[in-house]
N, C-alpha and C. Protein backbone atom coordinates (compact mmCIF):
# COMPACT_ATOMS: atom_id res chain seq x y z
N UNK A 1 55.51 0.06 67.10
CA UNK A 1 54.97 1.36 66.80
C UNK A 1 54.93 2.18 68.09
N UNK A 2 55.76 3.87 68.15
CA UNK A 2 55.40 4.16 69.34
C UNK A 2 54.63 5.10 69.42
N UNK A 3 53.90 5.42 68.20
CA UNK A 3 52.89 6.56 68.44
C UNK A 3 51.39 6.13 67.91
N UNK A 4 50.73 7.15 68.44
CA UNK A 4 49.37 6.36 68.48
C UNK A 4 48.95 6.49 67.07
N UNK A 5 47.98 5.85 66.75
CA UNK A 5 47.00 5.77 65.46
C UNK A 5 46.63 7.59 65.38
N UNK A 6 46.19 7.81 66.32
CA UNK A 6 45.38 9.54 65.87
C UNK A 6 46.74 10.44 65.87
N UNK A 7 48.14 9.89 66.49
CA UNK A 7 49.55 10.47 66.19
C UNK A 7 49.71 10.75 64.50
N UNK A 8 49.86 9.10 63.96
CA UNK A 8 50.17 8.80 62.98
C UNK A 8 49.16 9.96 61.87
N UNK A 9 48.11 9.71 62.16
CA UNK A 9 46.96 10.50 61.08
C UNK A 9 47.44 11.95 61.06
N UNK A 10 47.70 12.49 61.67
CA UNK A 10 48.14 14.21 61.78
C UNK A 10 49.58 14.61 61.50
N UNK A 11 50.34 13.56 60.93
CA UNK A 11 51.80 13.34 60.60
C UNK A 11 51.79 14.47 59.38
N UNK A 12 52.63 15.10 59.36
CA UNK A 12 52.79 16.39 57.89
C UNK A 12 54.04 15.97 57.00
N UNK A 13 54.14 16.04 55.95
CA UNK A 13 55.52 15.82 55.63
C UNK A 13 57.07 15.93 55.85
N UNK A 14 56.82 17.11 56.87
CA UNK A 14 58.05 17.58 57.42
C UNK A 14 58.30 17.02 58.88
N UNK A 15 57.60 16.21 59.13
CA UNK A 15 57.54 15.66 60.38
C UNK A 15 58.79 14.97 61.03
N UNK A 16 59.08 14.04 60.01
CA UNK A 16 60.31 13.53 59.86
C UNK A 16 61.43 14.17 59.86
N UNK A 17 62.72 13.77 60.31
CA UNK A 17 64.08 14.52 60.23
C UNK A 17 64.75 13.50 60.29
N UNK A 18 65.01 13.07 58.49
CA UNK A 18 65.94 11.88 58.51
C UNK A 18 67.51 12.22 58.96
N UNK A 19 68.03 13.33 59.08
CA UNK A 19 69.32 13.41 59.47
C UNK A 19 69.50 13.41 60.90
N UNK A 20 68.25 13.67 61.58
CA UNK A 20 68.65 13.97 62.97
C UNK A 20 68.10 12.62 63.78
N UNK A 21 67.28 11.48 62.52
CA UNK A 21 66.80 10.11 62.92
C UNK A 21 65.67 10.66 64.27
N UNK A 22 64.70 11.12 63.72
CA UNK A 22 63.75 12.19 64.63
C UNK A 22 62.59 12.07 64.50
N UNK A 23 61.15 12.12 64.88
CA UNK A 23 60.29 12.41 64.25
C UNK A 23 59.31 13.26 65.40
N UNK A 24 59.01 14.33 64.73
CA UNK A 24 58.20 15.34 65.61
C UNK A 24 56.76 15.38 65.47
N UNK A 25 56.20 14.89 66.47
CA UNK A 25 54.66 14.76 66.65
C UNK A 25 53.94 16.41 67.51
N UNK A 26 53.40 16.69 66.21
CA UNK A 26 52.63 18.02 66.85
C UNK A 26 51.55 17.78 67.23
N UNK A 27 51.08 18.39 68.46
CA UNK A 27 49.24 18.43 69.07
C UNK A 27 49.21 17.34 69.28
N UNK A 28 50.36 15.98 69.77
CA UNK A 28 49.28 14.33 69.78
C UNK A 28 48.58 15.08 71.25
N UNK A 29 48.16 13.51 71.67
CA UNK A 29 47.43 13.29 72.55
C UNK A 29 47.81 14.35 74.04
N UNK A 30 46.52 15.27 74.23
CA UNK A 30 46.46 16.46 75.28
C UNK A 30 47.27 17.05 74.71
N UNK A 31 46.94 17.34 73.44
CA UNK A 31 47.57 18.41 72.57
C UNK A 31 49.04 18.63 72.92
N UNK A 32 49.95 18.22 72.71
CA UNK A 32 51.36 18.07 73.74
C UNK A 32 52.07 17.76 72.46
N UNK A 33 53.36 18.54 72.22
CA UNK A 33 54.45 18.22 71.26
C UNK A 33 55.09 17.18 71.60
N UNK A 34 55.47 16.25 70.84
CA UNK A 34 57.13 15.60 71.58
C UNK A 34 57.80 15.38 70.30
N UNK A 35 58.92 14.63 70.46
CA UNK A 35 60.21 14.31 69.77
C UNK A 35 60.46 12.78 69.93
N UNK A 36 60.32 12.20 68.75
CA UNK A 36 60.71 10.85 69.24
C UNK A 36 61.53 9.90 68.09
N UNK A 37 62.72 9.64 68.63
CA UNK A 37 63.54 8.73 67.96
C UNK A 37 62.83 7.39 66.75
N UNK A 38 63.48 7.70 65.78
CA UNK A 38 63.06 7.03 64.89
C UNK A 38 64.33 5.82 64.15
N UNK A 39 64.22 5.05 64.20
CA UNK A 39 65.16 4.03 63.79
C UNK A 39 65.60 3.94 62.49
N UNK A 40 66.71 3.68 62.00
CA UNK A 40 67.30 3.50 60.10
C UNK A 40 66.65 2.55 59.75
N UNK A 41 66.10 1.65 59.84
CA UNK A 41 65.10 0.46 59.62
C UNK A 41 63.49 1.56 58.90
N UNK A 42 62.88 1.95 60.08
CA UNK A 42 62.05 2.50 59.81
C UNK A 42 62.09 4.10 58.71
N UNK A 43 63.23 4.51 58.97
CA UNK A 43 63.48 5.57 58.28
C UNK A 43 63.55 5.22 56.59
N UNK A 44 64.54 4.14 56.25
CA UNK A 44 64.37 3.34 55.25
C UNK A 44 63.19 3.27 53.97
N UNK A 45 62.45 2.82 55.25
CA UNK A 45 61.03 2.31 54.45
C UNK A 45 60.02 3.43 54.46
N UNK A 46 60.01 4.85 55.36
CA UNK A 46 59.59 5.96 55.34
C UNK A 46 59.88 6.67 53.83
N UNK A 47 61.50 6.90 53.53
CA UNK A 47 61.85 7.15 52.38
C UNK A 47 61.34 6.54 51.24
N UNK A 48 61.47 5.07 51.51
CA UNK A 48 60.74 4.46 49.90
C UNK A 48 59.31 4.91 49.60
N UNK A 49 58.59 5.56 51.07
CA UNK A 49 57.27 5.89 50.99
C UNK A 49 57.20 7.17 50.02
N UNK A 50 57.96 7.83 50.62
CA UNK A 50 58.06 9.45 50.37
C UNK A 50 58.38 9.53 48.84
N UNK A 51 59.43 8.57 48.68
CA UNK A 51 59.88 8.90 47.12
C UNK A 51 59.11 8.39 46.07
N UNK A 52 58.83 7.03 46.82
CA UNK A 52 58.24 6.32 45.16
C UNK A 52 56.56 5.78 45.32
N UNK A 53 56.05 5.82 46.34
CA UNK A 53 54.40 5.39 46.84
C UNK A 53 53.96 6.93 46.53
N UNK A 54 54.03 7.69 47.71
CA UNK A 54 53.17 9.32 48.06
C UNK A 54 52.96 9.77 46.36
N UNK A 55 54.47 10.25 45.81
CA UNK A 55 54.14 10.57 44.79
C UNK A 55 52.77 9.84 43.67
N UNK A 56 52.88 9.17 43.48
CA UNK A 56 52.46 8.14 42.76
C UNK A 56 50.52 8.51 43.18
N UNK A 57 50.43 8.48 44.32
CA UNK A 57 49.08 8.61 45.40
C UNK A 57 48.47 9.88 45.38
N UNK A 58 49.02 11.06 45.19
CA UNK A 58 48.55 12.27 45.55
C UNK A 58 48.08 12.52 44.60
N UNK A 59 47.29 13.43 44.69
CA UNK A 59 46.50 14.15 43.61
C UNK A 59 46.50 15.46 43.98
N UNK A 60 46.36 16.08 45.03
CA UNK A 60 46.53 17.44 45.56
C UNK A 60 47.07 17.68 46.35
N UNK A 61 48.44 19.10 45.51
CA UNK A 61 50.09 18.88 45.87
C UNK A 61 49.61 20.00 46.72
N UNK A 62 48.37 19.99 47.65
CA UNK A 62 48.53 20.95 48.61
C UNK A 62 48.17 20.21 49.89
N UNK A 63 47.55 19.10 49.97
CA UNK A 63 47.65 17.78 51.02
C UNK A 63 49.25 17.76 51.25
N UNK A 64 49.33 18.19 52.56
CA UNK A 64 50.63 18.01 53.38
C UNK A 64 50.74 16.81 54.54
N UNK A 65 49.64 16.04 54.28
CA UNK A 65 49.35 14.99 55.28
C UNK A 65 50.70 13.81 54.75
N UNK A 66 51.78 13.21 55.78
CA UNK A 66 52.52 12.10 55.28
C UNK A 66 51.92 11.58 54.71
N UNK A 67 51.00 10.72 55.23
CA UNK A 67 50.14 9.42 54.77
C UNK A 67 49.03 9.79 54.49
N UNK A 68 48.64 9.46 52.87
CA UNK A 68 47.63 9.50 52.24
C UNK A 68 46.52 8.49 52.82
N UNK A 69 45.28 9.32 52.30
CA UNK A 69 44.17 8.38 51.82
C UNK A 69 44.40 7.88 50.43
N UNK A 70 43.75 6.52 50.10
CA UNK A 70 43.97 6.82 48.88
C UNK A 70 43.16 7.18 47.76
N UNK A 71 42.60 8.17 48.10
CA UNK A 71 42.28 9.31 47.05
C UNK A 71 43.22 9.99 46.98
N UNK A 72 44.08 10.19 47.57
CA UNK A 72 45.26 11.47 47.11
C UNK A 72 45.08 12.60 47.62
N UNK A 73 43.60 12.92 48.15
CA UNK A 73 43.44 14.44 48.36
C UNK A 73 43.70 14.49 49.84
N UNK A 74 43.46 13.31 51.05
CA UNK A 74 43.40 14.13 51.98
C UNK A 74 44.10 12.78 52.77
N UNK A 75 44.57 12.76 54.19
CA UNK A 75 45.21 12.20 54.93
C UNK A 75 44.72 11.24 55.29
N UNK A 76 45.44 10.22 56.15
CA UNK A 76 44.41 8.65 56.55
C UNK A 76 44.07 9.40 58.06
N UNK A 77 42.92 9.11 58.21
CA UNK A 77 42.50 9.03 59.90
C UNK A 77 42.42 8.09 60.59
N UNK A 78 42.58 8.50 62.11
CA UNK A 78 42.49 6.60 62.60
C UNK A 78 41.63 6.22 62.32
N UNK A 79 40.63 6.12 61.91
CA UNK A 79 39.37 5.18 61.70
C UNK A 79 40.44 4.25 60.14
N UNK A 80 40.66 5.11 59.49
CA UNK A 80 41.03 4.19 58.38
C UNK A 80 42.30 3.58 58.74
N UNK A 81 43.24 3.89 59.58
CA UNK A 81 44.07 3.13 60.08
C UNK A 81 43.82 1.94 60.51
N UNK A 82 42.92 1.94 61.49
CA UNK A 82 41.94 0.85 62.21
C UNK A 82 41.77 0.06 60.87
N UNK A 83 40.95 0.19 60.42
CA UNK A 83 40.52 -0.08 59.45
C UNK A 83 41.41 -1.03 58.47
N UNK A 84 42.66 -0.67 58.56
CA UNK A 84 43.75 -1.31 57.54
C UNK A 84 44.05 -2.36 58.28
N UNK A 85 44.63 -1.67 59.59
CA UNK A 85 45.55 -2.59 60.32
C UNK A 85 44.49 -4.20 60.63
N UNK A 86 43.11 -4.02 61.27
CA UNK A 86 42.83 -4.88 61.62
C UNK A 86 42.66 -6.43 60.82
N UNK A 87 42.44 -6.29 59.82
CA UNK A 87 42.25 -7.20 58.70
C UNK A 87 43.45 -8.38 59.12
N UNK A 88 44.21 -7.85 58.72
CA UNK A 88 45.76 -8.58 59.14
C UNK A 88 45.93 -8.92 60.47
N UNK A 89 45.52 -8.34 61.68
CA UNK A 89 45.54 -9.04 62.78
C UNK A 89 44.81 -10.02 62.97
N UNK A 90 43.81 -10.03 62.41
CA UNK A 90 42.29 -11.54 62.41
C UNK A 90 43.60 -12.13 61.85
N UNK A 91 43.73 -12.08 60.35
CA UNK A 91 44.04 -13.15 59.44
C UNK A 91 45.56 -13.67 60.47
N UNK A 92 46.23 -12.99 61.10
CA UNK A 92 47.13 -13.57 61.65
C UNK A 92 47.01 -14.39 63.02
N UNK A 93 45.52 -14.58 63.54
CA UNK A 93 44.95 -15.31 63.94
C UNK A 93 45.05 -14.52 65.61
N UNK A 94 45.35 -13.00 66.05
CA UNK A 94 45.12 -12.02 66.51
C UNK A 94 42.88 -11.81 66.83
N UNK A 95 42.59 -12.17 67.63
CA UNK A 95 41.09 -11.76 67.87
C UNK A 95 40.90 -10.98 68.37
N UNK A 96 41.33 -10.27 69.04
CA UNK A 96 41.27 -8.92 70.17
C UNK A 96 42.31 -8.08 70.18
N UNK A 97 41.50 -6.67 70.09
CA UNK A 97 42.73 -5.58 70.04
C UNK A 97 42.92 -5.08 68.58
N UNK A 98 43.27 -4.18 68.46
CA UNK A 98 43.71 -3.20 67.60
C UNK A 98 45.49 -2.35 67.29
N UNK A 99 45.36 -1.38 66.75
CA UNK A 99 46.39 -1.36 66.53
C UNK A 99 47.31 -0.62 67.91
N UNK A 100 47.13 -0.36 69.06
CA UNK A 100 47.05 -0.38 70.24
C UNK A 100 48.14 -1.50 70.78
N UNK A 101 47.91 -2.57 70.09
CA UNK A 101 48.53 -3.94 70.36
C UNK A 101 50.14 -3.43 69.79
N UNK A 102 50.28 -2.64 68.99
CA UNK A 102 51.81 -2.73 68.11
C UNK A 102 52.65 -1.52 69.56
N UNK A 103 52.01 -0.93 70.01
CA UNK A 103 52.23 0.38 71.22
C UNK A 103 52.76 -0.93 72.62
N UNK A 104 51.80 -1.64 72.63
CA UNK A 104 51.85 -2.64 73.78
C UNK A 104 53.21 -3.25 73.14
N UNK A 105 53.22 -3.78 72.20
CA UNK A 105 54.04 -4.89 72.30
C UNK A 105 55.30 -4.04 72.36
N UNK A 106 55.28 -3.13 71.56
CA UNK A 106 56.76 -2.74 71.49
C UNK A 106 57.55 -2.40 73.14
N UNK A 107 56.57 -1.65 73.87
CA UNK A 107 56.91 -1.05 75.03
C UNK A 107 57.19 -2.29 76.03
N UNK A 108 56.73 -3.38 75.95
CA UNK A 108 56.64 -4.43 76.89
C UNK A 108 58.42 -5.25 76.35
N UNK A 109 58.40 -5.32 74.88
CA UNK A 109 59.69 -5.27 74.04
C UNK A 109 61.09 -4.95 74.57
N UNK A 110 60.65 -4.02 74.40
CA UNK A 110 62.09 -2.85 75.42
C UNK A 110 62.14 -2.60 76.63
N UNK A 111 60.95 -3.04 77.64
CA UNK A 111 61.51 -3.12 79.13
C UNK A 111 62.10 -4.38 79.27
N UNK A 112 61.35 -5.86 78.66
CA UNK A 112 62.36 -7.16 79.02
C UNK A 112 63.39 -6.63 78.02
N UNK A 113 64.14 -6.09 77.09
CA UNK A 113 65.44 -5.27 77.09
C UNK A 113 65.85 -4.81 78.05
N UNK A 114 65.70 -4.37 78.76
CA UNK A 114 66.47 -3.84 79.71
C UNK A 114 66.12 -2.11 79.66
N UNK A 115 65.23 -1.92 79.09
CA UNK A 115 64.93 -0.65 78.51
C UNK A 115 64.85 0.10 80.70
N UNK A 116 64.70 1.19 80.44
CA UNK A 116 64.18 2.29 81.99
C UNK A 116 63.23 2.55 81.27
N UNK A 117 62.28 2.16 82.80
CA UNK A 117 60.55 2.57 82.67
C UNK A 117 60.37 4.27 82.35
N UNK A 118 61.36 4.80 82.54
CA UNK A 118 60.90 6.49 82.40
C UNK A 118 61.42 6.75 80.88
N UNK A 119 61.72 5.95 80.27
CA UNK A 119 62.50 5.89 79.16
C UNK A 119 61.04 5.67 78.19
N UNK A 120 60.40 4.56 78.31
CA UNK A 120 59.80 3.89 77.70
C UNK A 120 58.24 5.11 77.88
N UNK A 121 57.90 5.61 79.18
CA UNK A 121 57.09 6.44 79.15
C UNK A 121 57.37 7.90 78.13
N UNK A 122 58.53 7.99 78.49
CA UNK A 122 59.23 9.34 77.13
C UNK A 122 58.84 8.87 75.92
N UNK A 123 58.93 8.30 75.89
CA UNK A 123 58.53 7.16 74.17
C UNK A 123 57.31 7.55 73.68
N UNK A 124 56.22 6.60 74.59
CA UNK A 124 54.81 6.77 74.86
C UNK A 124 54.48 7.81 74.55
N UNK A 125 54.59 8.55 75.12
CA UNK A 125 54.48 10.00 75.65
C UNK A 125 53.13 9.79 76.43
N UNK A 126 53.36 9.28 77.58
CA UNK A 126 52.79 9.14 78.65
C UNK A 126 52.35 10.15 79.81
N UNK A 127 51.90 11.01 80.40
CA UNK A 127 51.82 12.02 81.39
C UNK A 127 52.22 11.55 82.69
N UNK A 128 52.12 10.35 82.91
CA UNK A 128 52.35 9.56 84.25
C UNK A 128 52.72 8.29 84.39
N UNK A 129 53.57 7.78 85.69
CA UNK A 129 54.34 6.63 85.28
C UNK A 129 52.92 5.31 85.49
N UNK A 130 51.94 5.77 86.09
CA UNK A 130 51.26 4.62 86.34
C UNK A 130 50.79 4.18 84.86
N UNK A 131 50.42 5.61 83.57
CA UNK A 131 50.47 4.53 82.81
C UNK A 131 51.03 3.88 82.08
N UNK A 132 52.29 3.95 82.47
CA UNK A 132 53.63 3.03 81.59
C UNK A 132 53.12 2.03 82.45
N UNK A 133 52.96 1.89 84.09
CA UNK A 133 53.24 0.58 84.80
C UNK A 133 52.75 -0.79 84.65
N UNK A 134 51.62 -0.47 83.65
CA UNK A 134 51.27 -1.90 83.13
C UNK A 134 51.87 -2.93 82.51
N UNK A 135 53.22 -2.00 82.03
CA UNK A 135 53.79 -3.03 81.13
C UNK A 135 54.84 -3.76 82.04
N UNK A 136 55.09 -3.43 83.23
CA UNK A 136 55.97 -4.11 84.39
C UNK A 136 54.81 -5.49 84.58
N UNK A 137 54.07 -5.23 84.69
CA UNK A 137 53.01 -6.15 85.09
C UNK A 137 52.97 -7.32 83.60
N UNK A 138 53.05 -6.96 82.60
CA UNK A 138 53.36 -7.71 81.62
C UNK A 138 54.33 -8.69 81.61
N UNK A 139 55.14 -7.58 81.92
CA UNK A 139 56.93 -8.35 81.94
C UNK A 139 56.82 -9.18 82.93
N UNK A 140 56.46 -8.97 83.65
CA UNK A 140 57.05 -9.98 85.15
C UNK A 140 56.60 -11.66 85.00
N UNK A 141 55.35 -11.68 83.46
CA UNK A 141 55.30 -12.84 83.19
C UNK A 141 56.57 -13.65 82.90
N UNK A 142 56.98 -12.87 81.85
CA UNK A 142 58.45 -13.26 80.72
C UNK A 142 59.31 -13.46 81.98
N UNK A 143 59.35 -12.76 83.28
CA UNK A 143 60.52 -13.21 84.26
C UNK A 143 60.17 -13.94 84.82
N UNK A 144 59.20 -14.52 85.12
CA UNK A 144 58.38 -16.04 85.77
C UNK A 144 58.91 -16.93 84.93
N UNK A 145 58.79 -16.83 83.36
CA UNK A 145 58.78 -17.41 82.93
C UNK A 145 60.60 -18.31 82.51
N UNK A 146 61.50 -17.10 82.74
CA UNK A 146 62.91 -17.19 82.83
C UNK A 146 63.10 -17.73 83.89
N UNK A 147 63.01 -17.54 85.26
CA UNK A 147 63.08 -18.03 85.90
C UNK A 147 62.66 -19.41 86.69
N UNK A 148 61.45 -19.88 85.86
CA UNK A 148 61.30 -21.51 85.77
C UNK A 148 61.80 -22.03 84.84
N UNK A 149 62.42 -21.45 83.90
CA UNK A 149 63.39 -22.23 83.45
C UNK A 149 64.80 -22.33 83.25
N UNK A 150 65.19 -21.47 84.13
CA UNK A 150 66.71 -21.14 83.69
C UNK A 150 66.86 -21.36 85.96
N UNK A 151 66.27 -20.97 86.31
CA UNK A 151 66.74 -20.68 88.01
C UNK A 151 67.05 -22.32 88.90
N UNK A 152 68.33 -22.99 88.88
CA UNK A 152 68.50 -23.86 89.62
C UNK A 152 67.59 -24.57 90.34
N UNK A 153 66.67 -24.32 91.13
CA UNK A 153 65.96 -24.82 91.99
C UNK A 153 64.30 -25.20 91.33
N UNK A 154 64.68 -24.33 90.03
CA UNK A 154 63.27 -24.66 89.32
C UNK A 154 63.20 -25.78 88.27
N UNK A 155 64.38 -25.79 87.61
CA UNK A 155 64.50 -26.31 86.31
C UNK A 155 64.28 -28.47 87.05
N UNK A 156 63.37 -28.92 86.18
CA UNK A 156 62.80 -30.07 85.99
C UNK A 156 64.19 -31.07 86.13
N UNK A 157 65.10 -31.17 84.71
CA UNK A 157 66.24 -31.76 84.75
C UNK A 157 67.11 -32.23 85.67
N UNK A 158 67.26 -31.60 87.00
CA UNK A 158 67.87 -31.16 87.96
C UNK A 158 68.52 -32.42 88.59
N UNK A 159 69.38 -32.30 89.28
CA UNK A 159 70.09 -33.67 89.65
C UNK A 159 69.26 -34.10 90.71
N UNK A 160 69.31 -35.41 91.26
CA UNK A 160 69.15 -36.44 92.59
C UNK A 160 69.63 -35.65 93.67
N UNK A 161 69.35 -35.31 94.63
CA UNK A 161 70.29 -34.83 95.61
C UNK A 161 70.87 -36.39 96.62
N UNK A 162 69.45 -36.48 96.90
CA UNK A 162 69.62 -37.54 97.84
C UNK A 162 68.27 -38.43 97.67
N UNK A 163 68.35 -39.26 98.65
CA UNK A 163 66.83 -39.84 98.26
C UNK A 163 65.67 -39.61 99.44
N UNK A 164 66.19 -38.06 99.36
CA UNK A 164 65.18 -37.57 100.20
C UNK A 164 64.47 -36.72 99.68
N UNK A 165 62.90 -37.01 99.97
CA UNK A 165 62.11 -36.54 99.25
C UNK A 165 62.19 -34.80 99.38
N UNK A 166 62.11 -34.02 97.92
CA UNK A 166 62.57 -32.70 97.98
C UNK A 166 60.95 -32.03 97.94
N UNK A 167 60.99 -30.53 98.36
CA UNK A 167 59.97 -29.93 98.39
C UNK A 167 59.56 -29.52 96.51
């Protein structure tokens, strides 16, 4: 997920631009427009929303909010986002954190991709790189972690050299 919970809640129907694979976030966070790439995966399952759920949900065809409450009349807010999401993170055995965690993971995701940190802050929609930089600090586990096991001098298996004792 790359936009925030209070993103998501203020989403309008027109938000979306399935042809241009787009989605335009008005006023998020420090009131700030952006533009942010949306995937055919996600677009997909946006559509099945739009066509065959929303309808079905609304009750007042003057609620322009994407995502319903479900009363029909008025939009989800993060509190009820919160609210949804967390259930399923306990039960998935998740104790800490919120939906915050889907922002983290993804961004931490796409830098061990190979993703650019200024890339991933565009995403965010971040104001500054320090606060993308946490997720370098993330990653550098996953490269500890490649690197004791894949780096010659680390890997356990390793041949005899001699029978001299090695460091």
């Amino acid at each position: 997920m790359v936009i925030r919970r209070g993103e998501v809640a203020v989403l309008d129907i027109y938000s979306a631009d399935f042809g241009r694979q787009i989605l335009t976030i008005v006023q998020g966070k420090w009131k700030q427009d952006r533009v942010i790439p949306i995937g055919e995966r996600a677009l997909w399952w946006l559509e099945r929303y739009i066509l065959d759920v929303r309808p079905e949900i609304l009750v007042s065809p003057d609620c322009k909010a994407l995502f319903l409450a479900m009363d029909g009349v008025t939009g989800l807010t993060a509190h009820g986002i919160t609210g949804a999401v967390v259930p399923y993170l306990r039960a998935a055995g998740i104790d800490k954190g919120s939906c915050h965690l889907f922002r983290h993971a993804m961004a931490t995701q796409m830098l061990e991709n190979g993703a650019d940190l200024r890339w991933i802050q565009a995403i965010l929609g971040h104001r500054s790189m320090e606060s993308t930089q946490i997720y370098t600090h993330v990653s550098i586990r996953a490269l500890q972690a490649v690197h004791a096991s894949t780096h010659p001098a680390e890997r356990q298996d390793r041949p005899e050299v001699d029978n001299k004792e090695q460091p």
